[in-house]
Protein backbone atom coordinates (compact mmCIF):
# COMPACT_ATOMS: atom_id res chain seq x y z
CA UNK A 1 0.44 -21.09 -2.11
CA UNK A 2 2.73 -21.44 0.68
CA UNK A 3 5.96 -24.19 0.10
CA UNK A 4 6.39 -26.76 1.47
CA UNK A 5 8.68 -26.00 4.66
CA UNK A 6 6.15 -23.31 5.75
CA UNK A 7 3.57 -25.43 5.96
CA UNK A 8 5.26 -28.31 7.91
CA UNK A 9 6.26 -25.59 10.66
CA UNK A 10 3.17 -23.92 10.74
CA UNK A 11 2.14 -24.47 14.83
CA UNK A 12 -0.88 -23.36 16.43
CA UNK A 13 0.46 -21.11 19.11
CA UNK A 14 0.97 -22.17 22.63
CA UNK A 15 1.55 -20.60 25.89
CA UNK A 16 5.02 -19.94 26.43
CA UNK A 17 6.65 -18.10 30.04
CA UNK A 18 9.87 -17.23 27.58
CA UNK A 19 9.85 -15.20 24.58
CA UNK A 20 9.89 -17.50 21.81
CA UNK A 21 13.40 -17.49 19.43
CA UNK A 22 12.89 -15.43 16.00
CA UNK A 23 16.17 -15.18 14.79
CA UNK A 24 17.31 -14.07 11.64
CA UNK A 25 16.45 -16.94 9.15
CA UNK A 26 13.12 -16.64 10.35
CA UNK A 27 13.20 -12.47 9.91
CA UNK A 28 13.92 -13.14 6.68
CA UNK A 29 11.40 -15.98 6.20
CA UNK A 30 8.94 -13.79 7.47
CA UNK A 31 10.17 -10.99 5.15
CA UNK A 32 10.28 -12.40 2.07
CA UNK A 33 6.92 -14.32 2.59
CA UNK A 34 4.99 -10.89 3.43
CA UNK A 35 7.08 -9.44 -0.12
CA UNK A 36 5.88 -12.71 -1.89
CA UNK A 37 2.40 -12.04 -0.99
CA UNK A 38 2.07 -8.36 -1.57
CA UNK A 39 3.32 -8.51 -5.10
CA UNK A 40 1.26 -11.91 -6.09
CA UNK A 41 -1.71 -9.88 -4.78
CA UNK A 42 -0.94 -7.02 -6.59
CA UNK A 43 -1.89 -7.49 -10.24
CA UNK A 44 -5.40 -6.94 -10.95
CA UNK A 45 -8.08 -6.34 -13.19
CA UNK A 46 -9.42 -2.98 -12.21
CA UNK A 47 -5.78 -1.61 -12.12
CA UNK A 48 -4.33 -2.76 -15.08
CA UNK A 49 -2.73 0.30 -16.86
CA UNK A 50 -1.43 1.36 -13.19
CA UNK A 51 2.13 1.08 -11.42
CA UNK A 52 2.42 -0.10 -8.01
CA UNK A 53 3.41 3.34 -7.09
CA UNK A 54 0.27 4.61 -8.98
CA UNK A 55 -1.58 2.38 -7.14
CA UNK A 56 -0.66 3.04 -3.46
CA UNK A 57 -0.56 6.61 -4.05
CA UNK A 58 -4.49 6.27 -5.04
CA UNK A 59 -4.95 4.12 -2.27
CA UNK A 60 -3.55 6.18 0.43
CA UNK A 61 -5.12 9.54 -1.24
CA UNK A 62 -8.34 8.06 -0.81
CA UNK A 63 -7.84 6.68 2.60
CA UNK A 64 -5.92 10.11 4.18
CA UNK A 65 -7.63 12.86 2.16
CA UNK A 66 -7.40 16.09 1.37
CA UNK A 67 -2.78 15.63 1.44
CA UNK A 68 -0.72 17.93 0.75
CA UNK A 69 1.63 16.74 -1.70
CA UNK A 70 4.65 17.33 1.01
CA UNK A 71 2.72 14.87 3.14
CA UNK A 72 2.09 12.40 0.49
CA UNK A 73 5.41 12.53 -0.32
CA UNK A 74 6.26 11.11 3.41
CA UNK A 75 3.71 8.48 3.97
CA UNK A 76 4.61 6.91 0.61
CA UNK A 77 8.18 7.09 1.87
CA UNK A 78 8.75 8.64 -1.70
CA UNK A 79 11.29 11.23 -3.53
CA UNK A 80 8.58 14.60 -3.81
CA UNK A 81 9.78 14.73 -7.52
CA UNK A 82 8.36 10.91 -7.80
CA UNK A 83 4.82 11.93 -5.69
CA UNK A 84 4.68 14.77 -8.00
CA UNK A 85 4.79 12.90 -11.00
CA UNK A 86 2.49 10.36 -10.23
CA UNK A 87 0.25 12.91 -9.19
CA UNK A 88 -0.10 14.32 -12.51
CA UNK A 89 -0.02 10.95 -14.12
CA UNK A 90 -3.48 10.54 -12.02
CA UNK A 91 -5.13 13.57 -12.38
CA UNK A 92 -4.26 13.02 -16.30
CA UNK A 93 -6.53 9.66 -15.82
CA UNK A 94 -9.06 11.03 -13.79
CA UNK A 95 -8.43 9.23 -10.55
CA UNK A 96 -7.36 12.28 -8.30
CA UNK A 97 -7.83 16.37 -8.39
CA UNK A 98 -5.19 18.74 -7.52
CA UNK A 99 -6.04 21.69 -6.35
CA UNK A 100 -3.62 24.62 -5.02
CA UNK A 101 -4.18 26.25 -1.65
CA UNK A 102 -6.53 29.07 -1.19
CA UNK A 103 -3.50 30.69 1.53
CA UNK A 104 -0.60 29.63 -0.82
CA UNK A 105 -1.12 29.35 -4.61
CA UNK A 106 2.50 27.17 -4.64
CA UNK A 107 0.70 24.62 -1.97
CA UNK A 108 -1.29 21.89 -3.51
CA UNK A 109 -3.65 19.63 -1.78
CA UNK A 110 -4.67 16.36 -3.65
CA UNK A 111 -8.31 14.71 -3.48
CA UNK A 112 -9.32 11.60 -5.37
CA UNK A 113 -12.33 11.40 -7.59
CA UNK A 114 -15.23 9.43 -7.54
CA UNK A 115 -14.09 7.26 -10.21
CA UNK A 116 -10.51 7.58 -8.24
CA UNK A 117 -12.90 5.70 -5.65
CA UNK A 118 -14.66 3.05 -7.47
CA UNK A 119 -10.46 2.25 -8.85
CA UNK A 120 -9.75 1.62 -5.20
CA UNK A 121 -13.03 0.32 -4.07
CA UNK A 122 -12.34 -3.09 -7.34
CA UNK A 123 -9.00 -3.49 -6.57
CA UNK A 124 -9.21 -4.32 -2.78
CA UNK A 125 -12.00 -6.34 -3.91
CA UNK A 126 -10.20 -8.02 -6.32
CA UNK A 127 -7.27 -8.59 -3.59
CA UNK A 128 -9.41 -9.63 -1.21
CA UNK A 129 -11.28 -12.09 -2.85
CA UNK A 130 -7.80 -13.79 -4.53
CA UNK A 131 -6.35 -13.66 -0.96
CA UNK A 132 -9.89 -15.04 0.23
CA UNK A 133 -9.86 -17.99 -2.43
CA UNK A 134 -5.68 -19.02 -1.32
CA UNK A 135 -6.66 -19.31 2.13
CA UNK A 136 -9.16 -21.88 1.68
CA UNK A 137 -6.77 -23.97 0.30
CA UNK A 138 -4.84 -23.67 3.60
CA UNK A 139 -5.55 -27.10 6.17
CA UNK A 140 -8.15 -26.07 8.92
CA UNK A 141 -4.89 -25.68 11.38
CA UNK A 142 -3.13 -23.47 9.15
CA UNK A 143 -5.74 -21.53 8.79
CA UNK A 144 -6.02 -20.95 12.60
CA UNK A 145 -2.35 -20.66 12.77
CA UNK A 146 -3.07 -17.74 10.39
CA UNK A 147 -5.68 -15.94 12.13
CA UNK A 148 -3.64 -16.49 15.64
CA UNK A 149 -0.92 -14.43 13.99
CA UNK A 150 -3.08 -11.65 12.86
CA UNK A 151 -2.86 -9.54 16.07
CA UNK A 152 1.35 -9.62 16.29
CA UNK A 153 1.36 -8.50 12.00
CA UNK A 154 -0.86 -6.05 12.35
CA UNK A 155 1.04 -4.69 15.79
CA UNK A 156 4.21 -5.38 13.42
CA UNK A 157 2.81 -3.07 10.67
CA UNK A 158 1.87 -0.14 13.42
CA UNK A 159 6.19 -0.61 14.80
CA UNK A 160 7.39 -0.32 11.55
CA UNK A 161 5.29 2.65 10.79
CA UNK A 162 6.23 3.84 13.75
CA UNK A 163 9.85 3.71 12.79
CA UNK A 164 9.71 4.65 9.71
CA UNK A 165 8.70 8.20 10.18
């Protein structure tokens, strides 16, 4: 539920000839209401009995597959030790294979499993369906207000990615 200062600023968006002002109390607004969200999104039924980290790891395994664990290691923006870790910690559960490379027994490349799926598949249900349920409560103009900002987050998420890399 958003408090009560964000939503007596929330604005539909208007036309503007001058960039509008986002200076650094509203960076960190911004910041710590994205952080907010993620983690009260993040607990869920299907992946109780996983981390975070165990979770986006499965996530992005079954969105980028087959990874080399070097790879993984640098779109989780994670220590290799850590990737490797969590790697075995999901093959031990099932979620994910790992298999070593055919031209160099040291490589491994990591796949997920078809229950490794239906994990992912229930938990962005789950997510999206809480999120889904909050945003009804939002007024009809924050609501709008929302989906007017969904173009500049999601252009935000590709700059960071960008950057980060």
């Amino acid at each position: 539920m958003l408090n009560q200062e964000m939503t007596n600023t929330i604005e539909t968006p208007i036309e503007r000839s001058e960039p509008a002002p986002f200076d650094a109390d509203s960076t960190d607004r911004l910041r710590a209401a994205i952080g907010k969200l993620s983690r009260r999104l993040r607990p869920t039924v299907a992946a109780s009995g996983l981390t975070p980290s165990q979770v986006s790891v499965l996530f992005t395994v079954v969105r980028r597959e087959p990874l080399g664990l070097s790879e993984l290691a640098e779109i989780e923006a994670m220590n290799p030790t850590m990737v490797s870790r969590i790697v075995v910690q999901l093959c031990e559960l099932g979620l994910i294979k790992r298999e070593s490379r055919a031209e160099d027994r040291r490589a491994a490349t990591v796949t997920a499993t078809a229950s490794g799926r239906r994990v992912r598949e229930r938990v962005h249900r789950e997510r999206s369906r809480a999120l889904g349920e909050h945003v009804l409560d939002l007024t009809e103009r924050e609501r709008e207000a929302l989906l007017s900002a969904l173009p500049a987050l999601e252009r935000l998420v590709e700059l960071v990615g960008e950057r980060s890399r």
